[in-house]
Protein backbone atom coordinates (compact mmCIF):
# COMPACT_ATOMS: atom_id res chain seq x y z
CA UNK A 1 14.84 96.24 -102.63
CA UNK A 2 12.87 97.36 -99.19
CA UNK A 3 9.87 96.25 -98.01
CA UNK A 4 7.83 98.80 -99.96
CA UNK A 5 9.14 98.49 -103.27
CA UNK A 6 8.74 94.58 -102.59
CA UNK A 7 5.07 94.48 -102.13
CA UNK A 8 4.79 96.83 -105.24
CA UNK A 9 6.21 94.41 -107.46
CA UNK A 10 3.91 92.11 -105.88
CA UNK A 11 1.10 93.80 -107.72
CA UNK A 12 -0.89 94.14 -104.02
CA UNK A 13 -0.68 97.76 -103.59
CA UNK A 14 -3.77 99.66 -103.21
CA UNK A 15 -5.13 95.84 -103.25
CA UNK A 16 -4.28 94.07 -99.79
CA UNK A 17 -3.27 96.28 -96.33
CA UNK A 18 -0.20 94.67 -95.02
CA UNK A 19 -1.99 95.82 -91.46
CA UNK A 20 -4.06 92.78 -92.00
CA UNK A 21 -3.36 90.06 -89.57
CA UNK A 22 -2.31 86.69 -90.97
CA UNK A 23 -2.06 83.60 -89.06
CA UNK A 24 -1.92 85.73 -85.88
CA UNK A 25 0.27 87.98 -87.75
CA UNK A 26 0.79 90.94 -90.06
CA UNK A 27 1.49 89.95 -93.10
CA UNK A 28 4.68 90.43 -94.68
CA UNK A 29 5.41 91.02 -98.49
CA UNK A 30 7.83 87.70 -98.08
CA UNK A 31 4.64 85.62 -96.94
CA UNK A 32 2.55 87.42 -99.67
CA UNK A 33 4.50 86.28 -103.05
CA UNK A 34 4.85 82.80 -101.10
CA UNK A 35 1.09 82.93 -101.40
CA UNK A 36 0.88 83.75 -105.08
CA UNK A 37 3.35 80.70 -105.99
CA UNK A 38 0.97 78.77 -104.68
CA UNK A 39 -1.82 79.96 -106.39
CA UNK A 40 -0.68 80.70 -109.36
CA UNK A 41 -1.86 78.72 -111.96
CA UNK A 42 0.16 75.51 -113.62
CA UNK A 43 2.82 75.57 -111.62
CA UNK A 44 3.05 71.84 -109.96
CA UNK A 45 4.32 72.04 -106.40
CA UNK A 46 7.82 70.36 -107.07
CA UNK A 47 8.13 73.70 -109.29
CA UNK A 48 7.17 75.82 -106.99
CA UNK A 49 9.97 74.21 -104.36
CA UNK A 50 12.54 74.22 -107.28
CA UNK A 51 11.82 77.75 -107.61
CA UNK A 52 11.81 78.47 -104.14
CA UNK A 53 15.13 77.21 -103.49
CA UNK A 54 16.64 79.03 -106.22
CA UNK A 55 15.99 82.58 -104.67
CA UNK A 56 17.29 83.82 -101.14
CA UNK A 57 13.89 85.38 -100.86
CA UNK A 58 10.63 84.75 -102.15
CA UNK A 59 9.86 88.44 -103.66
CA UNK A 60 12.62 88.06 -105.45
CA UNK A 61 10.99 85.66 -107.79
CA UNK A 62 8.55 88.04 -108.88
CA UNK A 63 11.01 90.82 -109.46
CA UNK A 64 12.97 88.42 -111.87
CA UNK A 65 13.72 88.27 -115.38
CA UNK A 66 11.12 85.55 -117.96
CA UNK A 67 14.09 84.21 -119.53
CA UNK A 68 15.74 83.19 -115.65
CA UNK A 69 12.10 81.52 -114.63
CA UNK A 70 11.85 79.81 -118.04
CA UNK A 71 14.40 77.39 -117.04
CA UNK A 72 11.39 75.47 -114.27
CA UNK A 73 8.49 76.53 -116.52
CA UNK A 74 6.89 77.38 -119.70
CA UNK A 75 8.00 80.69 -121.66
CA UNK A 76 3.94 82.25 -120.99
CA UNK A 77 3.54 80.98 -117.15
CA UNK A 78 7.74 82.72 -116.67
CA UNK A 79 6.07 85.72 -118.78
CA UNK A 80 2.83 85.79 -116.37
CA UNK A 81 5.00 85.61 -112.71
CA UNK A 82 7.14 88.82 -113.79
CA UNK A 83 3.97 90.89 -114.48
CA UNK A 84 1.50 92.34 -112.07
CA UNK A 85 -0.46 89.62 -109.72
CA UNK A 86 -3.76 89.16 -111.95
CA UNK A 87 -7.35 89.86 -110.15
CA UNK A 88 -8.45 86.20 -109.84
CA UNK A 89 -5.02 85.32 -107.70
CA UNK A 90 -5.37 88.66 -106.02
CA UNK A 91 -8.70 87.13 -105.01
CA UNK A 92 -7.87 84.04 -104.13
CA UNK A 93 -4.83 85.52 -102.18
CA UNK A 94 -7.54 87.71 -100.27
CA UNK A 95 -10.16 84.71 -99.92
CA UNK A 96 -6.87 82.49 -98.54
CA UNK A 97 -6.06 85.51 -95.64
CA UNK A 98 -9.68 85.58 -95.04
CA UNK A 99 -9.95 81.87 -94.03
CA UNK A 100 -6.40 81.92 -92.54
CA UNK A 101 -8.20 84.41 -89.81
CA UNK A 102 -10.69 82.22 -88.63
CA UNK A 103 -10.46 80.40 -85.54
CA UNK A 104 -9.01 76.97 -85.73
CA UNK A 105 -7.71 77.58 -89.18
CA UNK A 106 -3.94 78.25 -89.88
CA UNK A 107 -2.28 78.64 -92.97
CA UNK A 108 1.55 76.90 -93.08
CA UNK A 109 4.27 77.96 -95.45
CA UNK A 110 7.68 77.38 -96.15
CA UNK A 111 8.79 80.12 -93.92
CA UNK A 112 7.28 79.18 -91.06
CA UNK A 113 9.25 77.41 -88.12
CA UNK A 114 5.83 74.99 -87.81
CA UNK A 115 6.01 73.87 -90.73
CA UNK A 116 6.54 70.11 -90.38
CA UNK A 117 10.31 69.36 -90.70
CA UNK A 118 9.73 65.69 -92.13
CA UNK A 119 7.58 67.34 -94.81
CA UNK A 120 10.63 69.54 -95.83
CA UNK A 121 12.61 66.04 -96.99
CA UNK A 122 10.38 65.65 -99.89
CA UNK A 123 11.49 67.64 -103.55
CA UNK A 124 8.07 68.69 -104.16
CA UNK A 125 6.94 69.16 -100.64
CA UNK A 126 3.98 72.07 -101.04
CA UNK A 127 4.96 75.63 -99.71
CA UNK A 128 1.83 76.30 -98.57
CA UNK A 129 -0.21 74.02 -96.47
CA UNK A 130 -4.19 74.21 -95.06
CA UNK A 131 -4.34 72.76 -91.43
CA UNK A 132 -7.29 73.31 -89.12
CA UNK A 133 -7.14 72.44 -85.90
CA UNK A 134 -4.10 71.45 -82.96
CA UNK A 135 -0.71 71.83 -84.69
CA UNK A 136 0.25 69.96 -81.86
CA UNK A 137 -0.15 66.73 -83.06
CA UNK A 138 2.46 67.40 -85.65
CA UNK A 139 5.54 67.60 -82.86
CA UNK A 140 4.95 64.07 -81.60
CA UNK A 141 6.26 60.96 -83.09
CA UNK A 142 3.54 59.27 -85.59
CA UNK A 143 2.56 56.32 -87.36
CA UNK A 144 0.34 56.21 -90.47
CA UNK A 145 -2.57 53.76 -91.07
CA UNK A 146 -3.89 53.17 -94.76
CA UNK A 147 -5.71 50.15 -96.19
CA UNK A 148 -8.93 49.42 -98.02
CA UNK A 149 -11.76 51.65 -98.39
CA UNK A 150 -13.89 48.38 -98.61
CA UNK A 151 -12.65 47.33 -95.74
CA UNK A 152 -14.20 43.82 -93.92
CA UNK A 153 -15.66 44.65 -90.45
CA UNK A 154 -12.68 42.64 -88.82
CA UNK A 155 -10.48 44.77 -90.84
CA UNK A 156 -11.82 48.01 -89.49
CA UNK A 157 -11.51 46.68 -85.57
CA UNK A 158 -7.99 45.89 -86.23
CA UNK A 159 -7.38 49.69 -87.50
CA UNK A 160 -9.74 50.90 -84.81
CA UNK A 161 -8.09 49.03 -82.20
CA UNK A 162 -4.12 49.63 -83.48
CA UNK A 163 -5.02 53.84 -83.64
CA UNK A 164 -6.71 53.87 -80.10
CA UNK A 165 -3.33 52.25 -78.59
CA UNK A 166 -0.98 54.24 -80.40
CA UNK A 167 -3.06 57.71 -79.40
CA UNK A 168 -3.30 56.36 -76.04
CA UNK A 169 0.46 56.31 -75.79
CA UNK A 170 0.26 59.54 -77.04
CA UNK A 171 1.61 58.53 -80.82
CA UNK A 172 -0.57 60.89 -83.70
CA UNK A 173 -2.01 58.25 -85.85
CA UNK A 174 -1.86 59.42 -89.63
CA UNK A 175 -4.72 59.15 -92.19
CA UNK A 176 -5.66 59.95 -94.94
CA UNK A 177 -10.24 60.58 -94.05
CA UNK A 178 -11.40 57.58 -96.58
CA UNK A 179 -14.00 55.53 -95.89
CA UNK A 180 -13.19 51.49 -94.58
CA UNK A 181 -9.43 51.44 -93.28
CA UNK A 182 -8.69 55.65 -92.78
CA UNK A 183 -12.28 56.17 -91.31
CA UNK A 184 -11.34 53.65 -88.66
CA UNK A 185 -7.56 54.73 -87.53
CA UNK A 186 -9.20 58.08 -87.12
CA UNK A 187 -11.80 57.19 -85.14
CA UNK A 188 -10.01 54.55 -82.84
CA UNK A 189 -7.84 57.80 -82.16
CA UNK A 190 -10.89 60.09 -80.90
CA UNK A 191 -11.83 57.10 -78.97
CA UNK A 192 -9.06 57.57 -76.80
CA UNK A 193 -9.16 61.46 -76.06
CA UNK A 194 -11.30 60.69 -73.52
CA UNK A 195 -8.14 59.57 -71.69
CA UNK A 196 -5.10 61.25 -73.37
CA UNK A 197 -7.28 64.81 -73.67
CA UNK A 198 -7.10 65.07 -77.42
CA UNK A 199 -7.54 63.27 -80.77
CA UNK A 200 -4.07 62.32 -81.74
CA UNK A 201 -5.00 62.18 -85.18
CA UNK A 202 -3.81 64.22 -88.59
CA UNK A 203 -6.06 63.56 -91.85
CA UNK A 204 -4.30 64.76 -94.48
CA UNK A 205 -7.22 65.40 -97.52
CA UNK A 206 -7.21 64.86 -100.72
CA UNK A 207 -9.32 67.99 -100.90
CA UNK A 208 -9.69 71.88 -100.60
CA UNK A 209 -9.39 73.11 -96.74
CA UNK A 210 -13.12 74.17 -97.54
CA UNK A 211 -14.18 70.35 -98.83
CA UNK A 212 -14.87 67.57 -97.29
CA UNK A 213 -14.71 64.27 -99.26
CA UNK A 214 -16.52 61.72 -99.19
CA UNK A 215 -19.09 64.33 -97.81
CA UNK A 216 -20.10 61.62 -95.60
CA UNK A 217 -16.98 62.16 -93.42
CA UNK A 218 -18.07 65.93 -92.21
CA UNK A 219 -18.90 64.68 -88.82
CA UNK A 220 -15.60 62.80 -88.46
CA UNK A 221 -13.61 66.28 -89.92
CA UNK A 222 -15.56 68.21 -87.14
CA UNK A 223 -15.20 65.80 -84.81
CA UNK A 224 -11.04 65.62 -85.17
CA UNK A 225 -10.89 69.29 -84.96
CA UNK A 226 -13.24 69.54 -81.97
CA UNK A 227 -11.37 67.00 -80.19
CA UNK A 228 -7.98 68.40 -80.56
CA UNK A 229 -6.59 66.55 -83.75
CA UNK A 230 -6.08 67.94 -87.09
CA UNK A 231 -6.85 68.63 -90.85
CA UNK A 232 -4.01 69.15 -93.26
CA UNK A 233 -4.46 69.37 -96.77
CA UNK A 234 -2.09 71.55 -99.94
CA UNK A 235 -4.85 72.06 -101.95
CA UNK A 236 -6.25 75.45 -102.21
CA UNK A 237 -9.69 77.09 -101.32
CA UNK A 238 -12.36 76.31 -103.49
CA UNK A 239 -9.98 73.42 -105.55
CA UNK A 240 -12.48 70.91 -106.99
CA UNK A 241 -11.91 67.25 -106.10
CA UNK A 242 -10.07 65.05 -109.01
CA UNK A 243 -8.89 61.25 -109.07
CA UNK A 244 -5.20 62.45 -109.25
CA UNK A 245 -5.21 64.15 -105.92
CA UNK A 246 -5.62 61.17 -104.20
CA UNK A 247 -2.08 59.44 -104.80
CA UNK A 248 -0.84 63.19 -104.56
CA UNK A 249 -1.74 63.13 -101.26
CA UNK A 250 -0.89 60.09 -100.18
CA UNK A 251 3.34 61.34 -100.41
CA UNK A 252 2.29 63.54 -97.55
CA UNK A 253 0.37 60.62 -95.54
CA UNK A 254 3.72 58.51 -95.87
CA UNK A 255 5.93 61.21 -94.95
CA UNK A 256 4.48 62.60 -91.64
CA UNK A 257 4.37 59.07 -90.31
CA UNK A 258 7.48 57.38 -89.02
CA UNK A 259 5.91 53.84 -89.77
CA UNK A 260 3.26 53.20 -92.54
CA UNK A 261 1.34 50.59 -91.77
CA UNK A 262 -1.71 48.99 -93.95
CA UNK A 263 -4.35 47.39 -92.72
CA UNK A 264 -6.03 45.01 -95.74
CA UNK A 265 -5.39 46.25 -99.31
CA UNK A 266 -6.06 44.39 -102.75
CA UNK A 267 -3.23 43.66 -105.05
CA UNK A 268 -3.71 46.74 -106.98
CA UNK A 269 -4.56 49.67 -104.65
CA UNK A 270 -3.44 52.98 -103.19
CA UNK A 271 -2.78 51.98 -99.91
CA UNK A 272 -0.04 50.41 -101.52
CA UNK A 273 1.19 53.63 -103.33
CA UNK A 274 1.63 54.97 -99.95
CA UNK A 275 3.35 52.32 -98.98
CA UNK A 276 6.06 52.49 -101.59
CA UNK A 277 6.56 56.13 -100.96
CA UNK A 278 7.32 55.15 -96.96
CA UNK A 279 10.08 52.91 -98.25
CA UNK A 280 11.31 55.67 -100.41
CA UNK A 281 11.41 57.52 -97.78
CA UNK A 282 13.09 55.21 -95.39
CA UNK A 283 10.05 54.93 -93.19
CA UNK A 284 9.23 51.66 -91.99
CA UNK A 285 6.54 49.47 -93.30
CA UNK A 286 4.65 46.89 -92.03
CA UNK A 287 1.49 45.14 -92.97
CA UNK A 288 -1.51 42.98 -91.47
CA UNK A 289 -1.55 39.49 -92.79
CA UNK A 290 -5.25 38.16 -93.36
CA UNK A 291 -6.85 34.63 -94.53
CA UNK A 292 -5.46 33.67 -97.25
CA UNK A 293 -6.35 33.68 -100.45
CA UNK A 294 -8.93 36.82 -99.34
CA UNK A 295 -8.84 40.12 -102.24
CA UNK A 296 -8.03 41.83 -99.58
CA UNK A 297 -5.41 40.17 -97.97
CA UNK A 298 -3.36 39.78 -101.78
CA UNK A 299 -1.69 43.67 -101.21
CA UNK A 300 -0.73 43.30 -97.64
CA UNK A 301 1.06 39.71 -98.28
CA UNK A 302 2.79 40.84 -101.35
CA UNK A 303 4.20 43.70 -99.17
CA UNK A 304 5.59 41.00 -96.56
CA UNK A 305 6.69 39.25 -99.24
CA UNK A 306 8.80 42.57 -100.26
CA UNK A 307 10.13 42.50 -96.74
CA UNK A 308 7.52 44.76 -94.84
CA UNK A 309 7.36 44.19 -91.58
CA UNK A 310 4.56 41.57 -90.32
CA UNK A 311 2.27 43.35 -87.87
CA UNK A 312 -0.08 41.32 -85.92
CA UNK A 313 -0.41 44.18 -83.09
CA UNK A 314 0.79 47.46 -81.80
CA UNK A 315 3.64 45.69 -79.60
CA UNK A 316 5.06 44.92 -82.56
CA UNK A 317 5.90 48.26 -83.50
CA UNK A 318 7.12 49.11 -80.08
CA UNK A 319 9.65 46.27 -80.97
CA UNK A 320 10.59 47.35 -84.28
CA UNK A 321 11.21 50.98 -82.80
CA UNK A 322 13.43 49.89 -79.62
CA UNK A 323 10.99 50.57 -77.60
CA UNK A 324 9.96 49.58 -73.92
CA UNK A 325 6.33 49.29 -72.05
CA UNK A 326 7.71 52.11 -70.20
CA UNK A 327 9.54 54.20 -72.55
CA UNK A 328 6.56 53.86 -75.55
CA UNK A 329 5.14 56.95 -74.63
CA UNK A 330 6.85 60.13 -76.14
């Protein structure tokens, strides 16, 4: 089937000019039906990879048979992904091109060679992703920082303080933009682009590129993207913000780093979601130990007592990576 005939079956023609530029590119009919499984309703994204993987090309999917797709999904959404694209994802796939073209803003799929390769480990790793801002930060070796978003004041000093090292040695520090514990890492990262020249920082959001949440946090966003650090989220334009997004995107916050580490967390909390997914994953873990007997001490000594690492400062993870004073910058 040739590129014509492909973006036919698409449902685009007469719709969307493939002259349009895309990401600093044209757009192809192969980036195009990426775009709709992504925005196609009810179709979660480990489906969307499953479904990926199964064709040599992602056109192919919609040119396929009901009863073929029916095996990852329900008989109706199968039905729905061999007929014309519908006008609402037709829209959103224009609105999503749209916002892709603005400066700063760059849409990632599966296809791309940016994409982030520790992202393609996981089985429902999104095919689409939202960043805004350096995609720099994604090449260099990272470490993520979670914890509580109610946070002591000592807590957030030790965050601050552990993210402005590790950007200062030119490590991205991973976040996920909640208040308390996230707010901190992130900011204790711009605090030292003053000397390494930009934020090494990645908030991954629990939210629509187009969303900031808690709304408080807009200054921060604009402030990581100013700075030279970035926003990554999978969820798409205009997505409204729900409870289950949150430990959604946490798998991402535990994959991009190469050490999770969590800075106060109570014995039931998401901070220590994340860090079960790092294990999973084979990262390293490590948390802060605290006074005891403190709420928010309970999660991050019942991960030691797991066998996290203990972290008491950033020499610590130096240690635990094989690291020298000279040989700690990448």
């Amino acid at each position: 089937m040739d590129y014509a005939s492909r973006f036919h079956v698409l449902g685009f023609s007469g719709r969307i000019s493939v002259s349009q530029i895309f990401s600093g590119r044209p757009i192809c009919a192969e980036t195009l039906a990426l775009l709709r499984l992504h925005l196609e309703p009810a179709i979660e994204p480990a489906v969307a990879r499953q479904v990926f993987d199964a064709f040599e090309r992602p056109s192919e999917i919609f040119a396929s048979r009901p009863d073929m797709l029916s095996q990852w999904m329900s008989k109706a959404v199968a039905h729905r992904l061999c007929q014309p694209v519908s006008v609402a994802v037709a829209r959103a796939i224009r609105a999503t091109i749209q916002w892709a073209s603005r400066p700063g803003c760059v849409l990632l799929t599966w296809l791309d060679a940016a994409y982030p390769a520790v992202l393609r480990e996981l089985s429902d790793a999104p095919v689409v992703l939202y960043a805004q801002g350096e995609l720099g930060v994604l090449s260099r070796p990272a470490v993520t920082i979670v914890g509580a978003r109610d946070a002591t004041a000592a807590g957030e000093r030790l965050a601050f303080q552990l993210a402005r090292q590790l950007a200062l040695a030119k490590w991205t520090v991973v976040s996920g933009l909640a208040v308390g514990i996230d707010a901190s890492a992130h900011r204790g990262a711009l605090a030292a682009a003053a000397q390494t020249g930009c934020a090494q920082t990645v908030a991954v959001m629990a939210t629509a590129p187009d969303r900031i949440y808690p709304a408080q946090h807009r200054a921060l966003a604009a402030g990581i993207v100013q700075k030279g650090g970035l926003l990554l989220t999978e969820f798409a334009l205009g997505t409204s913000t729900t409870a289950h997004h949150f430990p959604q995107r946490n798998r991402l916050v535990a994959a991009l780093g190469r050490a999770t580490v969590v800075v106060q967390a109570r014995a039931r909390s998401g901070s220590l979601i994340t860090a079960r997914l790092a294990n999973e994953l084979g990262r390293e873990v490590f948390a802060m130990p605290g006074p005891a007997n403190h709420p928010l001490s309970a999660g991050c000594h019942e991960l030691i007592r797991q066998g996290a690492g203990l972290l008491e400062g950033v020499d610590d993870l130096w240690q635990a990576f094989g690291l020298s004073a000279l040989s700690k910058q990448c």
